[in-house]
N, C-alpha and C. Protein backbone atom coordinates (compact mmCIF):
# COMPACT_ATOMS: atom_id res chain seq x y z
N UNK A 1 16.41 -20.00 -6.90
CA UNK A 1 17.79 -19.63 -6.94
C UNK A 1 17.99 -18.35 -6.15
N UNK A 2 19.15 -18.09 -5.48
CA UNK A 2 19.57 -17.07 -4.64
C UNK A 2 20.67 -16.26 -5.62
N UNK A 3 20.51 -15.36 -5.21
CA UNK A 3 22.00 -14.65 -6.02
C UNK A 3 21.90 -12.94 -4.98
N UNK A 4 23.45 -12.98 -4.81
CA UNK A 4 23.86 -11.75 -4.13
C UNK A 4 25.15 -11.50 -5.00
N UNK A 5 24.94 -10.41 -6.01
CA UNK A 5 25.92 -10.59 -6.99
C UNK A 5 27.15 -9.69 -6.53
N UNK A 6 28.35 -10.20 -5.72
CA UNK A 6 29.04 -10.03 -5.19
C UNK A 6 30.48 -10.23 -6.06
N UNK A 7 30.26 -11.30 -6.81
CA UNK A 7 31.21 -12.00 -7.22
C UNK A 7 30.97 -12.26 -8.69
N UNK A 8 32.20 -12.03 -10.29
CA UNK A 8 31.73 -12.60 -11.21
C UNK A 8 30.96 -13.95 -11.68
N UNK A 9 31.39 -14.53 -11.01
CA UNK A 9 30.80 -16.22 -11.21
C UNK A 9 29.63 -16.27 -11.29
N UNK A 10 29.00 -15.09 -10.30
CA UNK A 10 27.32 -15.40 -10.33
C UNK A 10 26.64 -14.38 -11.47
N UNK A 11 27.48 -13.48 -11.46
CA UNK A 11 27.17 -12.57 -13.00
C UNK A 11 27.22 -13.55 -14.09
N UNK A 12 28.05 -14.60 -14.41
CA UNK A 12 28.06 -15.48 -15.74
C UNK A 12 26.82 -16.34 -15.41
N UNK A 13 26.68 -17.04 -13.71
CA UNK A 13 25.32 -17.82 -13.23
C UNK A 13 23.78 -17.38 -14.46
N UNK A 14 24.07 -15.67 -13.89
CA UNK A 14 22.88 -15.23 -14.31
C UNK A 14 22.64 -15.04 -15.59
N UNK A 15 23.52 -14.92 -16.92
CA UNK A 15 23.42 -14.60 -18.08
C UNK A 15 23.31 -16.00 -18.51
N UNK A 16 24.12 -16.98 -18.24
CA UNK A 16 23.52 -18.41 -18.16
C UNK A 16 22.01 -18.82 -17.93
N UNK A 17 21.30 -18.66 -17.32
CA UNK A 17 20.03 -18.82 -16.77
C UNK A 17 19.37 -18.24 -18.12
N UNK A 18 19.43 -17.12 -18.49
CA UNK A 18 18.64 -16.83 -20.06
C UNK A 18 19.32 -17.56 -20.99
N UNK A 19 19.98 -18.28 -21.25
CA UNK A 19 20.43 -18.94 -22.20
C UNK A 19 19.65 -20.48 -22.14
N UNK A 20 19.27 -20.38 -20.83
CA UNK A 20 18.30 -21.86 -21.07
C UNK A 20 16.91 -22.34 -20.75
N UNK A 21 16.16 -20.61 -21.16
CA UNK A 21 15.23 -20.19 -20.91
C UNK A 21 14.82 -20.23 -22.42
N UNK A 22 13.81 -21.45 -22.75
CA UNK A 22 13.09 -21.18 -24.24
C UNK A 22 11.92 -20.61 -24.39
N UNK A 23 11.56 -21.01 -25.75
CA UNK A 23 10.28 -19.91 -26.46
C UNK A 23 9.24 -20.05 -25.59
N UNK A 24 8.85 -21.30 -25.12
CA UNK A 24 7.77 -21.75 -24.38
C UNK A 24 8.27 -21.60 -23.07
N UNK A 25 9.17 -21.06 -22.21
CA UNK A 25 9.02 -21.27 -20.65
C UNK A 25 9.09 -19.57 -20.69
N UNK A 26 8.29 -19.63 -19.28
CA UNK A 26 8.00 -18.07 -18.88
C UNK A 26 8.97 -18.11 -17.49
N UNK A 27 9.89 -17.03 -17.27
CA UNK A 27 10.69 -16.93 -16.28
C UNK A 27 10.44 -15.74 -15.62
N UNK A 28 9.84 -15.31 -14.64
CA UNK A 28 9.45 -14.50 -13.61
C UNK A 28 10.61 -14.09 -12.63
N UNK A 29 11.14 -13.40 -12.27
CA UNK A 29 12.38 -13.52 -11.39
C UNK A 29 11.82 -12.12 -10.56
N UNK A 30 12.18 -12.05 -9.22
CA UNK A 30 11.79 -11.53 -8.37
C UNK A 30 13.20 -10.79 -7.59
N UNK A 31 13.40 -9.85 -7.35
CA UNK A 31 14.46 -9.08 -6.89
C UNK A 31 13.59 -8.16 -5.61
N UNK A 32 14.86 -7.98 -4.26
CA UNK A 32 14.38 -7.33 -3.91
C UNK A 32 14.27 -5.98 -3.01
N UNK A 33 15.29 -5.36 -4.10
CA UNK A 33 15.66 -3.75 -3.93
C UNK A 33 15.58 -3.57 -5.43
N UNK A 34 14.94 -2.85 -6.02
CA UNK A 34 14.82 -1.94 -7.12
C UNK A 34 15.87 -1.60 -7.32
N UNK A 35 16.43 -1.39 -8.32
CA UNK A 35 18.14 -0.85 -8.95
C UNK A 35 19.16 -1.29 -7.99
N UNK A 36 19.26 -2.46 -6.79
CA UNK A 36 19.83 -3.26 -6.48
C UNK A 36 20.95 -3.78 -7.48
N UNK A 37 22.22 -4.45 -6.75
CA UNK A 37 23.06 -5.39 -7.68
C UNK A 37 22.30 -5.96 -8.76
N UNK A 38 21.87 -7.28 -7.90
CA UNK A 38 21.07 -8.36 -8.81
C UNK A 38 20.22 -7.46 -9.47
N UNK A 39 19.37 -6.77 -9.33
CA UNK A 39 18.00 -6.20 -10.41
C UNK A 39 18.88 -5.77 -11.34
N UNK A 40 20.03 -4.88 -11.21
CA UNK A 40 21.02 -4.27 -12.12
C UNK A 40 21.32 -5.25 -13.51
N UNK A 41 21.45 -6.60 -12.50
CA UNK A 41 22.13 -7.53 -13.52
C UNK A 41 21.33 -8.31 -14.16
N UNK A 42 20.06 -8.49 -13.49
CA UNK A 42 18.88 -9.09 -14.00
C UNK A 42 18.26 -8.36 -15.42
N UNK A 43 17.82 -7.14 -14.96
CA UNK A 43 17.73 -6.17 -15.93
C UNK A 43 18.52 -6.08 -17.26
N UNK A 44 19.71 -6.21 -16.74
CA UNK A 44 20.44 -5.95 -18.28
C UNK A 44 20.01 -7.22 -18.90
N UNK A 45 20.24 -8.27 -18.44
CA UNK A 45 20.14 -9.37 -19.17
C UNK A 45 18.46 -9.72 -19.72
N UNK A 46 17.80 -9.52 -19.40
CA UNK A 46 16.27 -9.31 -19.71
C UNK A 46 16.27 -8.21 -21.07
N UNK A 47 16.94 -7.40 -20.78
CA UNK A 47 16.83 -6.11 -22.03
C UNK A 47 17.62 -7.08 -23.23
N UNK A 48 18.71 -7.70 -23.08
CA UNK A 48 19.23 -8.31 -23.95
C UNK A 48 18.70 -9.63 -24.59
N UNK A 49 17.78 -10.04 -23.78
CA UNK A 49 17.36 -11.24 -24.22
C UNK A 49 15.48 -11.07 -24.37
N UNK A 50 14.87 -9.87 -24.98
CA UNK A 50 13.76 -9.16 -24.92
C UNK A 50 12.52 -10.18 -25.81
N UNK A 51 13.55 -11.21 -26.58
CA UNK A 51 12.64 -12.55 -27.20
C UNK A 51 11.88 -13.43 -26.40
N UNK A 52 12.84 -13.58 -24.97
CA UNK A 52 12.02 -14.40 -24.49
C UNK A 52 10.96 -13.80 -23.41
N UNK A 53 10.44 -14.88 -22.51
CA UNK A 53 8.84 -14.65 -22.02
C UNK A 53 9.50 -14.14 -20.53
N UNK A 54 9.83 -12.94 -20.12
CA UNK A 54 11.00 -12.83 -19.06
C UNK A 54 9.87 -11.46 -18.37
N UNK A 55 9.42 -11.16 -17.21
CA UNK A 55 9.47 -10.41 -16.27
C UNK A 55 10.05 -10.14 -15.15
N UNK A 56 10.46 -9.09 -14.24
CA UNK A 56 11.06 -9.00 -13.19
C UNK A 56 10.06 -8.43 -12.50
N UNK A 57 9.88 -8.32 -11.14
CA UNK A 57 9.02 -8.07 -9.95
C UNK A 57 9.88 -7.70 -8.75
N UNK A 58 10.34 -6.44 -8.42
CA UNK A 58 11.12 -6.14 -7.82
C UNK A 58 10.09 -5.52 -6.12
N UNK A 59 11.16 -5.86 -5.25
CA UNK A 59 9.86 -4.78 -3.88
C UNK A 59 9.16 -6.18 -3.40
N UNK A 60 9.09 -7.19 -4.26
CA UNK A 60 7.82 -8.22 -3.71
C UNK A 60 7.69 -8.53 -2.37
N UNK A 61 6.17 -9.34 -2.11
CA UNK A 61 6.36 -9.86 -0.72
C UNK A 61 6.14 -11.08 -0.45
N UNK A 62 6.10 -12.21 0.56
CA UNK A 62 5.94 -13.20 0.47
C UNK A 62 4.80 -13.33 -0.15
N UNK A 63 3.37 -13.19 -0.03
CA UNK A 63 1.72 -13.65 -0.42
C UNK A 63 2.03 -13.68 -2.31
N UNK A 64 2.82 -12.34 -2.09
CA UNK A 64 2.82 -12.44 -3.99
C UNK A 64 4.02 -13.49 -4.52
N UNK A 65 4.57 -13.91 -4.01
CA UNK A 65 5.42 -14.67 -4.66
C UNK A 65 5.18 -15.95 -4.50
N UNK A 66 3.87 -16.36 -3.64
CA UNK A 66 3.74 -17.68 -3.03
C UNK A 66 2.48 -17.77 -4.41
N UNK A 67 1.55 -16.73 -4.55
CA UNK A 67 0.60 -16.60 -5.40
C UNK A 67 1.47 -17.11 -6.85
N UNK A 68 2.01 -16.25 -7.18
CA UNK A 68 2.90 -16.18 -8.36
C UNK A 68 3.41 -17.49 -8.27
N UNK A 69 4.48 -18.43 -7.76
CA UNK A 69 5.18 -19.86 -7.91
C UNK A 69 3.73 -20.57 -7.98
N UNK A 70 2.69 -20.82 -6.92
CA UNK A 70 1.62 -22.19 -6.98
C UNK A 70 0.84 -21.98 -8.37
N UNK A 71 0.66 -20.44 -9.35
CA UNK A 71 -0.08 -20.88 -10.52
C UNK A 71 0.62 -21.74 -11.46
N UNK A 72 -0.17 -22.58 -11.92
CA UNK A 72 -0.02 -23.71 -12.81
C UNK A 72 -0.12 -23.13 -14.16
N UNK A 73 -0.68 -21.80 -14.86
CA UNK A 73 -0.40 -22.08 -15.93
C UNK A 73 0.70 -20.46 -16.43
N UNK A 74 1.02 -20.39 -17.43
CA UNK A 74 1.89 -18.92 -17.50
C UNK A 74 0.81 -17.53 -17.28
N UNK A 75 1.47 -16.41 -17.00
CA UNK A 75 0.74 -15.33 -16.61
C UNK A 75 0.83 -14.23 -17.53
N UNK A 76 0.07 -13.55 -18.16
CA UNK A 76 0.11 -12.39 -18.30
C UNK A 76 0.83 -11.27 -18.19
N UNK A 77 1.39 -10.36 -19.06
CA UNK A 77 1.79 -9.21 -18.11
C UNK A 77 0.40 -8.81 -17.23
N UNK A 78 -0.58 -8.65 -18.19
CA UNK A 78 -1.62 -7.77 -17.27
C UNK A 78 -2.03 -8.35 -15.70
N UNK A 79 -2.13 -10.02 -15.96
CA UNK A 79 -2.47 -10.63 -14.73
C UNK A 79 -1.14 -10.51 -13.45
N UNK A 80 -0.10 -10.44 -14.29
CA UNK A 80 1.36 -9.89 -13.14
C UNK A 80 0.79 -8.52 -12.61
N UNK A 81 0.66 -7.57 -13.54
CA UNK A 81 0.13 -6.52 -12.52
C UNK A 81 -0.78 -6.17 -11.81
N UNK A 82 -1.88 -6.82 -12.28
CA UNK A 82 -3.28 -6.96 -11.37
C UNK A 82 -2.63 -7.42 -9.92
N UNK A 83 -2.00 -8.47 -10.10
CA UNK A 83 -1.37 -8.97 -8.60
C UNK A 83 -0.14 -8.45 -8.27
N UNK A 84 0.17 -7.60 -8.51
CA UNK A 84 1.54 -7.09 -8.02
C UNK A 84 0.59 -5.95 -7.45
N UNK A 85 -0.79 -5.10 -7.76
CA UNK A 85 -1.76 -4.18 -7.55
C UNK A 85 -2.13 -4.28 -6.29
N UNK A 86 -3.03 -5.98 -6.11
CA UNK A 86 -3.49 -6.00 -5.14
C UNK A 86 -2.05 -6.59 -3.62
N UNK A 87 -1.27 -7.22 -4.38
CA UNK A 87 -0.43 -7.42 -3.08
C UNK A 87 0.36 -5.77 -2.58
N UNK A 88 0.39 -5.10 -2.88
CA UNK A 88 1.07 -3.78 -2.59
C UNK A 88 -0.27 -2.81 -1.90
N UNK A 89 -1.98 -3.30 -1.78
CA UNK A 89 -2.97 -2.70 -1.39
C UNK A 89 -2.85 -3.51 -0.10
N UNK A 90 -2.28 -4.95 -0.23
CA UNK A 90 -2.24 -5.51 1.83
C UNK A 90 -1.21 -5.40 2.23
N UNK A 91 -0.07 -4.75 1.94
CA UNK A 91 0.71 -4.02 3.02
C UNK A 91 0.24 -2.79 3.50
N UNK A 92 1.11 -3.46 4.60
CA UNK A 92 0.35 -1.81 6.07
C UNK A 92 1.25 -2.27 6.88
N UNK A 93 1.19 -1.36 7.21
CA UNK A 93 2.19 -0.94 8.70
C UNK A 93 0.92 -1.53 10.02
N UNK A 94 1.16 -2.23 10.36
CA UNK A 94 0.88 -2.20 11.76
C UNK A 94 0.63 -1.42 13.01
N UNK A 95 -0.62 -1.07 13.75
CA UNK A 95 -0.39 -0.39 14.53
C UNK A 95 -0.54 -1.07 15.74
N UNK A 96 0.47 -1.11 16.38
CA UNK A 96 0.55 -1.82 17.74
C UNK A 96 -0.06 -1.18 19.05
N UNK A 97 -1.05 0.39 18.73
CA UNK A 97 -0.97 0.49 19.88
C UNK A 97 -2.76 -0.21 19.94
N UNK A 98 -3.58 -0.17 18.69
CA UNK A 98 -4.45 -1.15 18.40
C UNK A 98 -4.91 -2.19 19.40
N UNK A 99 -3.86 -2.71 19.51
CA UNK A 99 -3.71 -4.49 20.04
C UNK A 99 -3.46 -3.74 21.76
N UNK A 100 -2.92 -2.58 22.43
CA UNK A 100 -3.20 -2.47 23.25
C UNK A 100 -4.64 -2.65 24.58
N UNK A 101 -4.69 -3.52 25.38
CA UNK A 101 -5.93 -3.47 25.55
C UNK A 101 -5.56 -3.11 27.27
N UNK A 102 -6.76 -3.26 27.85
CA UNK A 102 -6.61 -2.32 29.41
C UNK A 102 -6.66 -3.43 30.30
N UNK A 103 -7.20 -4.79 30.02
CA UNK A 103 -7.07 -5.98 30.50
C UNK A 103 -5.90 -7.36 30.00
N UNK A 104 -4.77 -7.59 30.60
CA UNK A 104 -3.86 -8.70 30.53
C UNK A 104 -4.39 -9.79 29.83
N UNK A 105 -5.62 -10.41 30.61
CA UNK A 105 -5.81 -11.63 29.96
C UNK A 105 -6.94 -11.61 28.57
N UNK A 106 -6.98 -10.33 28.16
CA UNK A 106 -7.96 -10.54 27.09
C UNK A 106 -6.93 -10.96 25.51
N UNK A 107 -7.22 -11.78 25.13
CA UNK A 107 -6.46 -12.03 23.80
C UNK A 107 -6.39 -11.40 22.76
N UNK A 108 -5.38 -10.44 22.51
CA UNK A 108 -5.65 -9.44 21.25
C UNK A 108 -5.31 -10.23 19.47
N UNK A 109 -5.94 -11.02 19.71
CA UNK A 109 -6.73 -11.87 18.43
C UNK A 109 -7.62 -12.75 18.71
C-alpha cells in the first residue's frame, strides 16, 4: 500500500488498516521520512492500537525491505533490529572518483 497523507480519506484508509489487523497477523509498515506525514499518522495509530503485533521501520532501504517482505515466518522485535543494524552498516556513499581509471577501455567492474 502507498499512502501520501495529503488528504482525509487516506487518514481514515490508515486507521482502517489496524482495525483489520488481528491477534495473529504481524504488520510491519515501513515509512520513509521519520516524523514525516504518514509516520505521524502511522505512529499515532500504532500507539493506539499497542495490542496488536505492529512495528514501524522508518529511513528503510530497498535490501531491507525486500529481506523483511520474502521472510515466511513473523519476526521479532530483536530480529527487526538486528536487520535494520546490518542494512544501515551497507549504506555508503559512493566514491566515484574510485571507479576513475587512466585507461577508457578498462571496465570499472
Amino acid at each position: 500500500m502507498g499512502f501520501y497523507c495529503g488528504k482525509k480519506h487516506e487518514e481514515e484508509e490508515i486507521t482502517n488498516l489496524f482495525t483489520k489487523v488481528s491477534d495473529e497477523d504481524q504488520l510491519i509498515i515501513f515509512t520513509d521520512i521519520q516524523y514525516g506525514s504518514v509516520n505521524q499518522i502511522f505512529t499515532k495509530e500504532a500507539i493506539r492500537h499497542q495490542d496488536k503485533n505492529v512495528e514501524i521501520l522508518t529511513g528503510f532501504n530497498l535490501p531491507l525491505l525486500l529481506e523483511i517482505t520474502m521472510s515466511k515466518e513473523q519476526l521479532s522485535k530483536q530480529e527487526l533490529k538486528d536487520m535494520v543494524e546490518k542494512a544501515s552498516r551497507q549504506m555508503q556513499l559512493m566514491d566515484l572518483n574510485a571507479f576513475v581509471t587512466t585507461s577508457k577501455e578498462e571496465d570499472i567492474f
